[in-house]
C-alpha atoms as a PDB file:
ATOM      1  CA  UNK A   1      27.636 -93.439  83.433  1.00  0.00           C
ATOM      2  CA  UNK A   2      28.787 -89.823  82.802  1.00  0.00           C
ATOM      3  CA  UNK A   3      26.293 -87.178  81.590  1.00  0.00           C
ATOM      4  CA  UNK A   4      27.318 -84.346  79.787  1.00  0.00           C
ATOM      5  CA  UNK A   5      27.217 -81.039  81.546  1.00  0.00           C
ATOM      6  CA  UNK A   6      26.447 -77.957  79.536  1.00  0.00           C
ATOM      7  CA  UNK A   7      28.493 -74.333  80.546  1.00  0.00           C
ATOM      8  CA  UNK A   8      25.159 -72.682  80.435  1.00  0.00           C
ATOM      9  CA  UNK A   9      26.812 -68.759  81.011  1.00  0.00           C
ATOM     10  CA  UNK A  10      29.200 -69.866  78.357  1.00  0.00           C
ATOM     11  CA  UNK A  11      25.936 -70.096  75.755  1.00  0.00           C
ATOM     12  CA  UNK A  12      24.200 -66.817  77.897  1.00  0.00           C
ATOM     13  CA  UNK A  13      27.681 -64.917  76.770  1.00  0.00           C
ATOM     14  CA  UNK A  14      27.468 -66.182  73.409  1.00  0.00           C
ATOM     15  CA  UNK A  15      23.774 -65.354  72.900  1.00  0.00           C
ATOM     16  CA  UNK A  16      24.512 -61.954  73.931  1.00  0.00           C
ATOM     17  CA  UNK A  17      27.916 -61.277  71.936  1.00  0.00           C
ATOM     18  CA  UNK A  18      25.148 -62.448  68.645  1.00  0.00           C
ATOM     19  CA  UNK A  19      22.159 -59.996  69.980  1.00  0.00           C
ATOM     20  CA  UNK A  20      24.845 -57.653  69.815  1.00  0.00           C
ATOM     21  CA  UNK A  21      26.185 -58.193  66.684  1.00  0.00           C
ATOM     22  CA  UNK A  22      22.759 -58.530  65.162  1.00  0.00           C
ATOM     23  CA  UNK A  23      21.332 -55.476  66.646  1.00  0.00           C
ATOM     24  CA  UNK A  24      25.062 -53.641  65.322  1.00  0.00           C
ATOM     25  CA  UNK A  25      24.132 -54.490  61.565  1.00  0.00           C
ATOM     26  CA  UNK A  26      20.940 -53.548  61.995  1.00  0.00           C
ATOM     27  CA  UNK A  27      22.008 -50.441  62.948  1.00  0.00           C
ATOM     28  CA  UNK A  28      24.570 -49.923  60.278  1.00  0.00           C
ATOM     29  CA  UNK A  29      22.281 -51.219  57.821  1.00  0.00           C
ATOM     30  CA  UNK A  30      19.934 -48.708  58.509  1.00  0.00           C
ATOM     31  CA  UNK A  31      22.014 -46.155  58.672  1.00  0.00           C
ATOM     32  CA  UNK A  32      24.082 -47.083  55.404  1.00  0.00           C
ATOM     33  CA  UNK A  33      20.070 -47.361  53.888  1.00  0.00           C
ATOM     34  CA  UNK A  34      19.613 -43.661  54.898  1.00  0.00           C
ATOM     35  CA  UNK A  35      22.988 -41.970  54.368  1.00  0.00           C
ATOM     36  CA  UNK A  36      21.897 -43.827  50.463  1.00  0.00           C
ATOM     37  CA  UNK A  37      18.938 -42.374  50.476  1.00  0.00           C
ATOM     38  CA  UNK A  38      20.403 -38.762  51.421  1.00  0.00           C
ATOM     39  CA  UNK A  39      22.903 -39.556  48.561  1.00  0.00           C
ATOM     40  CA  UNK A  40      20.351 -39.994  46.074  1.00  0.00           C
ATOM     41  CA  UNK A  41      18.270 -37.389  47.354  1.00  0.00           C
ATOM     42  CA  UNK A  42      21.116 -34.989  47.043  1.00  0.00           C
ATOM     43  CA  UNK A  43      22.183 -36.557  43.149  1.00  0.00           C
ATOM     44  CA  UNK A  44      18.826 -36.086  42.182  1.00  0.00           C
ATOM     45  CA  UNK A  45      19.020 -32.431  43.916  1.00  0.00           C
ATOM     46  CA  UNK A  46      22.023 -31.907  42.380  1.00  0.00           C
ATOM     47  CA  UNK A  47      21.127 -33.042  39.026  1.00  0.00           C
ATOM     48  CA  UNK A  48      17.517 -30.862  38.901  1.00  0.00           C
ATOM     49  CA  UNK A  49      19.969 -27.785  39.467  1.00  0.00           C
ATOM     50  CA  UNK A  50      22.141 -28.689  36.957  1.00  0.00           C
ATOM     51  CA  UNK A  51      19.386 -29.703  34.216  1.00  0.00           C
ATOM     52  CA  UNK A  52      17.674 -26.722  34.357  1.00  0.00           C
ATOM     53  CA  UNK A  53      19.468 -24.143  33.015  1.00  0.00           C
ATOM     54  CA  UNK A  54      20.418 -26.683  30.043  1.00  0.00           C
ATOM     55  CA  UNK A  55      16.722 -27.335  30.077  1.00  0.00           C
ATOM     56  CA  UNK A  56      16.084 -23.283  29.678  1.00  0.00           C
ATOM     57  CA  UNK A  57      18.611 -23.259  27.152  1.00  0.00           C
ATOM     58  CA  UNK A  58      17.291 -25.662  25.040  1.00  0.00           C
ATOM     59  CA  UNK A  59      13.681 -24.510  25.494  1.00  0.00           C
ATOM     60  CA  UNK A  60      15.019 -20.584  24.239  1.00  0.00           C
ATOM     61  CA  UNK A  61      17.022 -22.053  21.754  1.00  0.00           C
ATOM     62  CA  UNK A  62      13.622 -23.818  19.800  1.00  0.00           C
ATOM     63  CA  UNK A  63      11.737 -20.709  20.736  1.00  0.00           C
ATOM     64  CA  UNK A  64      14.271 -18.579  18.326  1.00  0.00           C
ATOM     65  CA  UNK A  65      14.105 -21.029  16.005  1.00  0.00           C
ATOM     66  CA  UNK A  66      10.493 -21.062  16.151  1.00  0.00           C
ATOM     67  CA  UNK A  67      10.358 -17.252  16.382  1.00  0.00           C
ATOM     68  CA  UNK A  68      12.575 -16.797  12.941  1.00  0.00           C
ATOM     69  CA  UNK A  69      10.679 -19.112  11.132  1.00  0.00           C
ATOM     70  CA  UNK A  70       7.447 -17.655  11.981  1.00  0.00           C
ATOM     71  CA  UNK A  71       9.089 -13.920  10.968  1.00  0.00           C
ATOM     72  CA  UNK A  72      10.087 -15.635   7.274  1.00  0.00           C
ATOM     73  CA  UNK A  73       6.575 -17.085   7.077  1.00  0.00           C
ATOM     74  CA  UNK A  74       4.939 -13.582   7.998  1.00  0.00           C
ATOM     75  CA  UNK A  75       7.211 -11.399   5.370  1.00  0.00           C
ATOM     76  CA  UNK A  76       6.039 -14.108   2.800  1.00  0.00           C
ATOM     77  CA  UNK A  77       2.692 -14.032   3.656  1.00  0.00           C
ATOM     78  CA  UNK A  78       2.899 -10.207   3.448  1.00  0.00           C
ATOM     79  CA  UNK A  79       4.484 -10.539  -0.117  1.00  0.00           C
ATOM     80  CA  UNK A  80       1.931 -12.883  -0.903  1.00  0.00           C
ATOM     81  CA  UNK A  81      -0.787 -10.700   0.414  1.00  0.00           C
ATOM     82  CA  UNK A  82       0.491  -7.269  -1.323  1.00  0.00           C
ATOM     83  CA  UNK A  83       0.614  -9.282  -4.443  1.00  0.00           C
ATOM     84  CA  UNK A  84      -3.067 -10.829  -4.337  1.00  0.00           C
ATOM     85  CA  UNK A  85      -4.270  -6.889  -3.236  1.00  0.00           C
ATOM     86  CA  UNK A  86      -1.864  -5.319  -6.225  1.00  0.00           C
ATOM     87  CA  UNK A  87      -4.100  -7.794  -8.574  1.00  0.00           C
ATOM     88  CA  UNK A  88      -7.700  -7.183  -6.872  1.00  0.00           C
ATOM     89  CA  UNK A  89      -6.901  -3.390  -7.733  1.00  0.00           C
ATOM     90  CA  UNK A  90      -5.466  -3.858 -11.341  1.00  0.00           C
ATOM     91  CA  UNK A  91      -8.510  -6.196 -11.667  1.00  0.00           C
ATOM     92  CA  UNK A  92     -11.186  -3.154 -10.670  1.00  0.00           C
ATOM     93  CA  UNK A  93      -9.119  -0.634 -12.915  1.00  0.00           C
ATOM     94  CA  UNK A  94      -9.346  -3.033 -15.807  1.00  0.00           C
ATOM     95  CA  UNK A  95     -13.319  -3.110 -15.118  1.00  0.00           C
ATOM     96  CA  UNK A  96     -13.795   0.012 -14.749  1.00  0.00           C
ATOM     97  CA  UNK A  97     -11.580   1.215 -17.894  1.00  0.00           C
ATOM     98  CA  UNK A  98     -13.889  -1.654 -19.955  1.00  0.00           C
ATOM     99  CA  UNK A  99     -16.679  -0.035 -18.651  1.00  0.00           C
ATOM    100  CA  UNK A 100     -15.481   3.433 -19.399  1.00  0.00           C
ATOM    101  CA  UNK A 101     -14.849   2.245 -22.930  1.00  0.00           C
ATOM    102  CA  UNK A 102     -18.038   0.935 -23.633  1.00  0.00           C
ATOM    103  CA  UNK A 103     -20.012   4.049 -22.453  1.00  0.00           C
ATOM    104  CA  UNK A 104     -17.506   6.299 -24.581  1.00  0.00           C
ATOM    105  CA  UNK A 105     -18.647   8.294 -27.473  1.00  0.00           C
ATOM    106  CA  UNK A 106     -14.912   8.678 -28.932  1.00  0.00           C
ATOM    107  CA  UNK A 107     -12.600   5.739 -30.064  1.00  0.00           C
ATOM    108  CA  UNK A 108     -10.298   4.748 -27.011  1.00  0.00           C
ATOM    109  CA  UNK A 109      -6.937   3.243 -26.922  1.00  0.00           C
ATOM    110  CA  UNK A 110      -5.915   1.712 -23.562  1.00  0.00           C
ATOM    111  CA  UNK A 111      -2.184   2.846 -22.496  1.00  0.00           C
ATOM    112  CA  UNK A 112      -0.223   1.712 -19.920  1.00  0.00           C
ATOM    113  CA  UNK A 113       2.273   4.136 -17.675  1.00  0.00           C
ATOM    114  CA  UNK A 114       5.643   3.302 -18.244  1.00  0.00           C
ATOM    115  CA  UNK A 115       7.618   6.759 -16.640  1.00  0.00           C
ATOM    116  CA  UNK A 116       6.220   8.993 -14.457  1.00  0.00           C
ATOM    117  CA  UNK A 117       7.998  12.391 -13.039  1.00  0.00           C
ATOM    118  CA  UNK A 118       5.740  14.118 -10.510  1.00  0.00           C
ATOM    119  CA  UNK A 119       8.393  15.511  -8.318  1.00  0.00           C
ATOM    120  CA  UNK A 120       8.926  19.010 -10.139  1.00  0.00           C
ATOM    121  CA  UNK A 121       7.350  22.093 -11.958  1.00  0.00           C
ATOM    122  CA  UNK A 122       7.905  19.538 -15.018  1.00  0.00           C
ATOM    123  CA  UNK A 123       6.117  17.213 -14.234  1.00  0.00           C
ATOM    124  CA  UNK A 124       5.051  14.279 -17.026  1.00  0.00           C
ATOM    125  CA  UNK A 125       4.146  10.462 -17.393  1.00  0.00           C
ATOM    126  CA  UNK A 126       5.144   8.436 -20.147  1.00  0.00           C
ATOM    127  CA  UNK A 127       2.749   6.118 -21.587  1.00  0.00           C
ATOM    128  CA  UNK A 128       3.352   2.734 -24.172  1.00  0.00           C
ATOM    129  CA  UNK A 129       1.210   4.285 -26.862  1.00  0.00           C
ATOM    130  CA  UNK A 130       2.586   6.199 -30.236  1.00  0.00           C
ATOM    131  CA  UNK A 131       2.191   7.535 -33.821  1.00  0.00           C
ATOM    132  CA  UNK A 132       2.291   3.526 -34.894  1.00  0.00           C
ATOM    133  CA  UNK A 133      -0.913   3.152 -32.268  1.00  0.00           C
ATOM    134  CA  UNK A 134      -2.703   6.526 -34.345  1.00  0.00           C
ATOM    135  CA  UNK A 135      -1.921   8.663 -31.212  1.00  0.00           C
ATOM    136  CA  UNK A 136      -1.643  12.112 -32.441  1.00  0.00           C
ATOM    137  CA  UNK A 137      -0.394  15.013 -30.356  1.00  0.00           C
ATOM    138  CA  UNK A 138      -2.963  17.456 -27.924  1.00  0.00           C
ATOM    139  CA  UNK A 139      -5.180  13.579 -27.039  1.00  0.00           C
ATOM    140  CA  UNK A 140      -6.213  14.032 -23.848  1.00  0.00           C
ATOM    141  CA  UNK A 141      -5.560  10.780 -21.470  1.00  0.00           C
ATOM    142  CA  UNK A 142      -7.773   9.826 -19.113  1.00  0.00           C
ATOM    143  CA  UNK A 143      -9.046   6.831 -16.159  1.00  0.00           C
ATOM    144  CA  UNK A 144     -12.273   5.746 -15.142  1.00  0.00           C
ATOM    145  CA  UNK A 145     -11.703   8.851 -12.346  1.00  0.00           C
ATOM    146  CA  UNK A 146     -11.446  11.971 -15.108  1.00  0.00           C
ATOM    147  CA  UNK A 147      -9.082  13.853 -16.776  1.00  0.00           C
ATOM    148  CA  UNK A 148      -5.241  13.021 -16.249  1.00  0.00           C
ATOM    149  CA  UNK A 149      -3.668  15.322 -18.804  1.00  0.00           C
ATOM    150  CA  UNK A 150      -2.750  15.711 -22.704  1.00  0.00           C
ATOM    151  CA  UNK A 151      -0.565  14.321 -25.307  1.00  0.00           C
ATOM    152  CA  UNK A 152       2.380  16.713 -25.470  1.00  0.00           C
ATOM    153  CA  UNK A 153       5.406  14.964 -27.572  1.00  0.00           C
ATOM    154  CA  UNK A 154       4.463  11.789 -29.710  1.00  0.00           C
ATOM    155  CA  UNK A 155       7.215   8.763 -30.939  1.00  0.00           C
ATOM    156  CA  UNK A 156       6.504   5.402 -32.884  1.00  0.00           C
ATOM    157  CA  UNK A 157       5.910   3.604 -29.619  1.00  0.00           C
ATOM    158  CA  UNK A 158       5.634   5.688 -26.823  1.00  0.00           C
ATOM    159  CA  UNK A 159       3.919   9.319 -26.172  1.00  0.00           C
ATOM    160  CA  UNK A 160       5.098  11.988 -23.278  1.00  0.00           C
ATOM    161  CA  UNK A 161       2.004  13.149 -21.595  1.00  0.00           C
ATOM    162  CA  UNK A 162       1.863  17.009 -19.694  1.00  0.00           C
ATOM    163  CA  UNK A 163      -0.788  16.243 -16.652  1.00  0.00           C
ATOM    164  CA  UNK A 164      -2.802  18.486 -15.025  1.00  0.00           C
ATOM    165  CA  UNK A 165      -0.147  19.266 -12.316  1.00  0.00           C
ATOM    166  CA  UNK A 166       1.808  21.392 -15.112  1.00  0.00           C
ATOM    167  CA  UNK A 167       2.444  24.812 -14.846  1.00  0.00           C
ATOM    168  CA  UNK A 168       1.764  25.375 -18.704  1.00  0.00           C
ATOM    169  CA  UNK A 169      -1.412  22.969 -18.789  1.00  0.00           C
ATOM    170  CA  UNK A 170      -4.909  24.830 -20.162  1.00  0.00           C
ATOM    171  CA  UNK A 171      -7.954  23.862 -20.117  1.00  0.00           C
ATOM    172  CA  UNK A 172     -11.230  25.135 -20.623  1.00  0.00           C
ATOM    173  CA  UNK A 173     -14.120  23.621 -18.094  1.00  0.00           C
ATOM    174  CA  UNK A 174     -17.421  23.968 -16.850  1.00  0.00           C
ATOM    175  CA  UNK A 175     -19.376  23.056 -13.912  1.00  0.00           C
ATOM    176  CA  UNK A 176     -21.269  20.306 -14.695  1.00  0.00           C
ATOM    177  CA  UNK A 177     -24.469  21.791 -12.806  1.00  0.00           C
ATOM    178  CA  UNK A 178     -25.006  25.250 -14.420  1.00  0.00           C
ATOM    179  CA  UNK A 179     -22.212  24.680 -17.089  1.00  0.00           C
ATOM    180  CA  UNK A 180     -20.754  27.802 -16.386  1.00  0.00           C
ATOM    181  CA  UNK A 181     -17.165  28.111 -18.264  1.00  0.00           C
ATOM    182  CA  UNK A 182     -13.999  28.951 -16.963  1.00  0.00           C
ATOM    183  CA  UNK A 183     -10.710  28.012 -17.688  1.00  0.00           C
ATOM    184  CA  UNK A 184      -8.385  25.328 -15.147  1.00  0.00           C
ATOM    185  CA  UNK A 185      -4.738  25.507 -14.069  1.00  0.00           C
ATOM    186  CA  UNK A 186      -2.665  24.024 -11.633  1.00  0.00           C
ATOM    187  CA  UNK A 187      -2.476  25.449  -7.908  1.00  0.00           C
ATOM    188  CA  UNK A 188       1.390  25.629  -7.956  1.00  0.00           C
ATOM    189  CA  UNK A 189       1.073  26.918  -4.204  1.00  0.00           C
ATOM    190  CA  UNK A 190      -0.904  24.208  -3.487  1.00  0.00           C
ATOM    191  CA  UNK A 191       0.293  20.918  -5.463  1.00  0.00           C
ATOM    192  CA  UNK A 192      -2.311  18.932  -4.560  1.00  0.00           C
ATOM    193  CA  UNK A 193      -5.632  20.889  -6.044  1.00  0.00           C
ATOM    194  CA  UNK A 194      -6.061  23.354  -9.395  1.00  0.00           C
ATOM    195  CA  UNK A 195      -8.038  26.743 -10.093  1.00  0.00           C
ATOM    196  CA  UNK A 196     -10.538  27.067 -11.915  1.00  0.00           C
ATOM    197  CA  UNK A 197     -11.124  31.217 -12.848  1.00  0.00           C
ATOM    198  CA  UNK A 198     -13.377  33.412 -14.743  1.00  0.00           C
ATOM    199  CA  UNK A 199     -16.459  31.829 -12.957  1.00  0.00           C
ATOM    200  CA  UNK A 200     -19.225  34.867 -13.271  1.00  0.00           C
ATOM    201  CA  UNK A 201     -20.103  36.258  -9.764  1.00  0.00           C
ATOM    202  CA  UNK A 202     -23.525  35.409 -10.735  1.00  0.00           C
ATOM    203  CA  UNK A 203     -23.282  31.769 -10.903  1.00  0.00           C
ATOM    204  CA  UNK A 204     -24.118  30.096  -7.832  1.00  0.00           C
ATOM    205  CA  UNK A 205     -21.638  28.073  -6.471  1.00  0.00           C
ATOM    206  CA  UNK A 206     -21.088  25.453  -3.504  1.00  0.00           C
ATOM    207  CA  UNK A 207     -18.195  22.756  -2.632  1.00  0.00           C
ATOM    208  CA  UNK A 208     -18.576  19.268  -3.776  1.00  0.00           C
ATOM    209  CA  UNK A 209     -19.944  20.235  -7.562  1.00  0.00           C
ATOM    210  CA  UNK A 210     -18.134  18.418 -10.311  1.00  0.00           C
ATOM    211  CA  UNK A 211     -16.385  20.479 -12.896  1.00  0.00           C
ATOM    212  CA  UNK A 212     -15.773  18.630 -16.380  1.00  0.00           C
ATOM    213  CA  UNK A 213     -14.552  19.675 -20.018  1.00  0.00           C
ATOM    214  CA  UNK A 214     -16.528  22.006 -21.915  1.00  0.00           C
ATOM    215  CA  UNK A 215     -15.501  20.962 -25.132  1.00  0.00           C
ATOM    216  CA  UNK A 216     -14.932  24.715 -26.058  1.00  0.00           C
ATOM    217  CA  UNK A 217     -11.778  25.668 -27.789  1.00  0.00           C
ATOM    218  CA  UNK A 218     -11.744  22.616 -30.217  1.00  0.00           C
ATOM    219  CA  UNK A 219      -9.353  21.135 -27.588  1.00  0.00           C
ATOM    220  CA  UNK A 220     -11.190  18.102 -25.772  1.00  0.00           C
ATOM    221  CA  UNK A 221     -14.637  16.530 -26.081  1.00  0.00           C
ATOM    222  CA  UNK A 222     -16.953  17.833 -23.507  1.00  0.00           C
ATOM    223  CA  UNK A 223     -18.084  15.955 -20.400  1.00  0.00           C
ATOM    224  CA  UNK A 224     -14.520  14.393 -19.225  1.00  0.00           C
ATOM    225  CA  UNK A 225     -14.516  14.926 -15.717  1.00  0.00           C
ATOM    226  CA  UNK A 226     -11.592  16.771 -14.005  1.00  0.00           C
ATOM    227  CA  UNK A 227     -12.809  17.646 -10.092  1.00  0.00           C
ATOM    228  CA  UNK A 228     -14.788  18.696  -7.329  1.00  0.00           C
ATOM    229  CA  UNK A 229     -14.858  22.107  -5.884  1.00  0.00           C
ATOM    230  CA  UNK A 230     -13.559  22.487  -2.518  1.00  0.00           C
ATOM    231  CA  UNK A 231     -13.413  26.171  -2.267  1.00  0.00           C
ATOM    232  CA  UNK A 232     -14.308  30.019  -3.999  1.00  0.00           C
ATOM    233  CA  UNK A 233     -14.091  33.268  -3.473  1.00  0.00           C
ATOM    234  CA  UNK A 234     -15.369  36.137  -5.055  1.00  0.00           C
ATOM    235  CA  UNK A 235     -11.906  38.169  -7.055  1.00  0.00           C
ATOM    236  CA  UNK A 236     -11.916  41.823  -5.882  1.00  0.00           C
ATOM    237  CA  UNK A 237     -12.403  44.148  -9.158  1.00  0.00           C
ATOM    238  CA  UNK A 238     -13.981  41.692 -11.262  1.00  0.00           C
ATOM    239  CA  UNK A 239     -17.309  40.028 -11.855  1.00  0.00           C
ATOM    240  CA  UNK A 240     -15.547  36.537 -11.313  1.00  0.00           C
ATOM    241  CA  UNK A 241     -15.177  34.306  -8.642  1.00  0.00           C
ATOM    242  CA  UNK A 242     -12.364  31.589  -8.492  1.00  0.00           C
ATOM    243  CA  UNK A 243     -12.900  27.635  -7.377  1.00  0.00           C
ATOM    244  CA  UNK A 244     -10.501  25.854  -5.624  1.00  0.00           C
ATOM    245  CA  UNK A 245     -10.553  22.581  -7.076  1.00  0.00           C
ATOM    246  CA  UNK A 246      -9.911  19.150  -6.287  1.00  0.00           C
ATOM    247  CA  UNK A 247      -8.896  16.430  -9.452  1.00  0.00           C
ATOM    248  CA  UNK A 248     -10.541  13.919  -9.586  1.00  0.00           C
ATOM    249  CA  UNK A 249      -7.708  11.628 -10.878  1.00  0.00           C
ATOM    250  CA  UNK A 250      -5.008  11.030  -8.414  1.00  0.00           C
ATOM    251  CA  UNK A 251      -1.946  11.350 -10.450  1.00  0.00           C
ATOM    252  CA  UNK A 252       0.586   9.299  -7.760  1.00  0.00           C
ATOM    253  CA  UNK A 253      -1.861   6.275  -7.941  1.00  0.00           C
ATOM    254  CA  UNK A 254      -2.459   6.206 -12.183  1.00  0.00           C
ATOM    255  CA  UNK A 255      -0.642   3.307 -13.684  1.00  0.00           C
ATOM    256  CA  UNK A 256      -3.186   2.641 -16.781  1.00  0.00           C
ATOM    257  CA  UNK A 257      -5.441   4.564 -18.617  1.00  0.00           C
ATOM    258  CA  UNK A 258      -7.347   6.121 -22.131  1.00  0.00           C
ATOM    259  CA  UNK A 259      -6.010   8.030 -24.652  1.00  0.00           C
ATOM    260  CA  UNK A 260      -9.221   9.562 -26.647  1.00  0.00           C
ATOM    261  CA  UNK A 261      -8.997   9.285 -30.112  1.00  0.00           C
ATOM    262  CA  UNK A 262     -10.120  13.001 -30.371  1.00  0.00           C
ATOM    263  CA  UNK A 263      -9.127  15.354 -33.514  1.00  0.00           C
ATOM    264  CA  UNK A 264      -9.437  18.475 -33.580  1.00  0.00           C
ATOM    265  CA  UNK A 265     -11.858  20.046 -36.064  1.00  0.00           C
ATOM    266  CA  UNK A 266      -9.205  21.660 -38.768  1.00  0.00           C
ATOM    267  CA  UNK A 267     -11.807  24.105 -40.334  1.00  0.00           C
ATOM    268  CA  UNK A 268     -12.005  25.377 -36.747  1.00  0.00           C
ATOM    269  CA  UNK A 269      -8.787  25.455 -36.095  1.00  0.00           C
ATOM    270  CA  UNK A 270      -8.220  27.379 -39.393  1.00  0.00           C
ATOM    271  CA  UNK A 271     -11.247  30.206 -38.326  1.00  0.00           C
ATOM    272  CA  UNK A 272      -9.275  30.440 -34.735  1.00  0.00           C
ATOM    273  CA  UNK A 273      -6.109  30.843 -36.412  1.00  0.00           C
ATOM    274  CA  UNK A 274      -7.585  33.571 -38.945  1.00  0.00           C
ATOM    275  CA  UNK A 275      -9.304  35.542 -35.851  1.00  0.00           C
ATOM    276  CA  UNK A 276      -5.918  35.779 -34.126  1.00  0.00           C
ATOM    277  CA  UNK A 277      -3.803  36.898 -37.243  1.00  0.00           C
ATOM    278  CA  UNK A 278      -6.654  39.559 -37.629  1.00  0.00           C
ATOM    279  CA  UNK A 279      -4.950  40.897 -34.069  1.00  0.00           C
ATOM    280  CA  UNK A 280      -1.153  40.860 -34.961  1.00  0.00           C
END
């Protein structure tokens, strides 16, 4: 009987050609696993670097957005605000002109500014009051503050008012303390303040006492008040001193006031007129 004989370097060769073979694609896969690897590493890299300045873009592109949209919401909160503040202050004038008219001795009509030039010597307000409203020319108009000036020109609707800051406005005043007379005029060298003159060197006098009408003259009811003094000084070669005086009513700020239903007494006015002819 014949036995089979195996080549056993033939199967050693073999065995080692496979080894080889396997420990090759180990190899390659390995290294094909990590050259992947690097690959994504260096997508991923790649794509990070790229992203984000898109990214940044996108991000400063919503923050304008935002950024305008919170500017529109601020200017209309602003508005809104102004407009709420604009009523809380028309509010407070309307209480205190109520209040002024129920303490009042003399009939009041309530008037509204319409015009107001305050720029020049000339200097007037308009007001939404006439003849058709019984407004009669020389009415003084006045706030809840004091005096703001007199009725100067009259129409059916509407009356021109001269204020205090008028070259040609008159007066006659007192201080409300020792109700020593004088007579007040605008400052024209000073805008913002009026004189007050013919003060008697004898009358004691500080800063912060109120002058008001005096009601002499037949020209406005006594007790409207028209400032504070903020200054004097004695006037060399006379027995007067003269007061520096701040009004009371702020004329850039008046939008609604009083005119006082005040006539002049014309049996008065007739002895005044007589005593002056008596002159000419």
């Amino acid at each position: 009987m014949r036995f089979l004989q195996f080549d056993t370097d033939g199967i050693s060769h073999y065995f080692h050609v496979l080894l080889v073979i396997f420990i090759a694609l180990i190899l390659a896969f390995t290294r094909s696993q990590d050259g992947l690897n690097n690959l994504r590493a260096v997508t991923v890299t790649a794509a990070s670097v790229l992203e984000e300045p898109v990214s940044n873009l996108r991000v400063y592109r919503n923050a304008l957005k935002t950024n305008a949209y919170l500017q529109q919401q601020n200017i209309l909160l602003q508005d809104e605000l102004s407009r709420i503040r604009s009523i809380e202050k028309e509010n407070e004038e309307l209480k205190s002109l109520l209040s002024l008219n129920k303490s009042y001795t003399y009939p009041l009509q309530i008037a509204r500014v319409v015009t107001k030039q305050l720029n020049t010597l000339n200097n007037s307000l308009s007001v939404n009051l006439g003849s058709f409203d019984g407004i009669q020319r020389g009415m003084p108009l006045i706030n809840s503050d004091g005096l703001i000036g007199k009725v100067i020109l009259v129409a059916n609707n509407y009356s021109q008012i001269m204020p205090l800051s008028h070259p040609l406005f008159r007066v006659s005043a007192q201080l409300q303390e020792s109700k020593a007379n004088g007579i007040i005029t605008w400052d024209i060298s000073s805008p913002s303040y009026l004189i007050m003159d013919y003060v008697p060197k004898t009358v004691p006098v500080d800063t912060g006492m109120v002058v008001q009408t005096s009601g002499l003259g037949n020209e406005f009811p006594a007790g409207i008040p028209i400032g504070q003094v903020v200054d004097f000084r004695s006037q060399e070669g006379t027995n007067t001193q003269q007061l520096k005086i701040r009004p009371l009513s702020q004329l850039n700020e008046v939008s609604e006031g009083f005119i006082v239903l005040f006539n002049s007494d014309t049996n008065l006015v007739q002895l005044n007129n007589e005593f002056n002819q008596l002159f000419q």
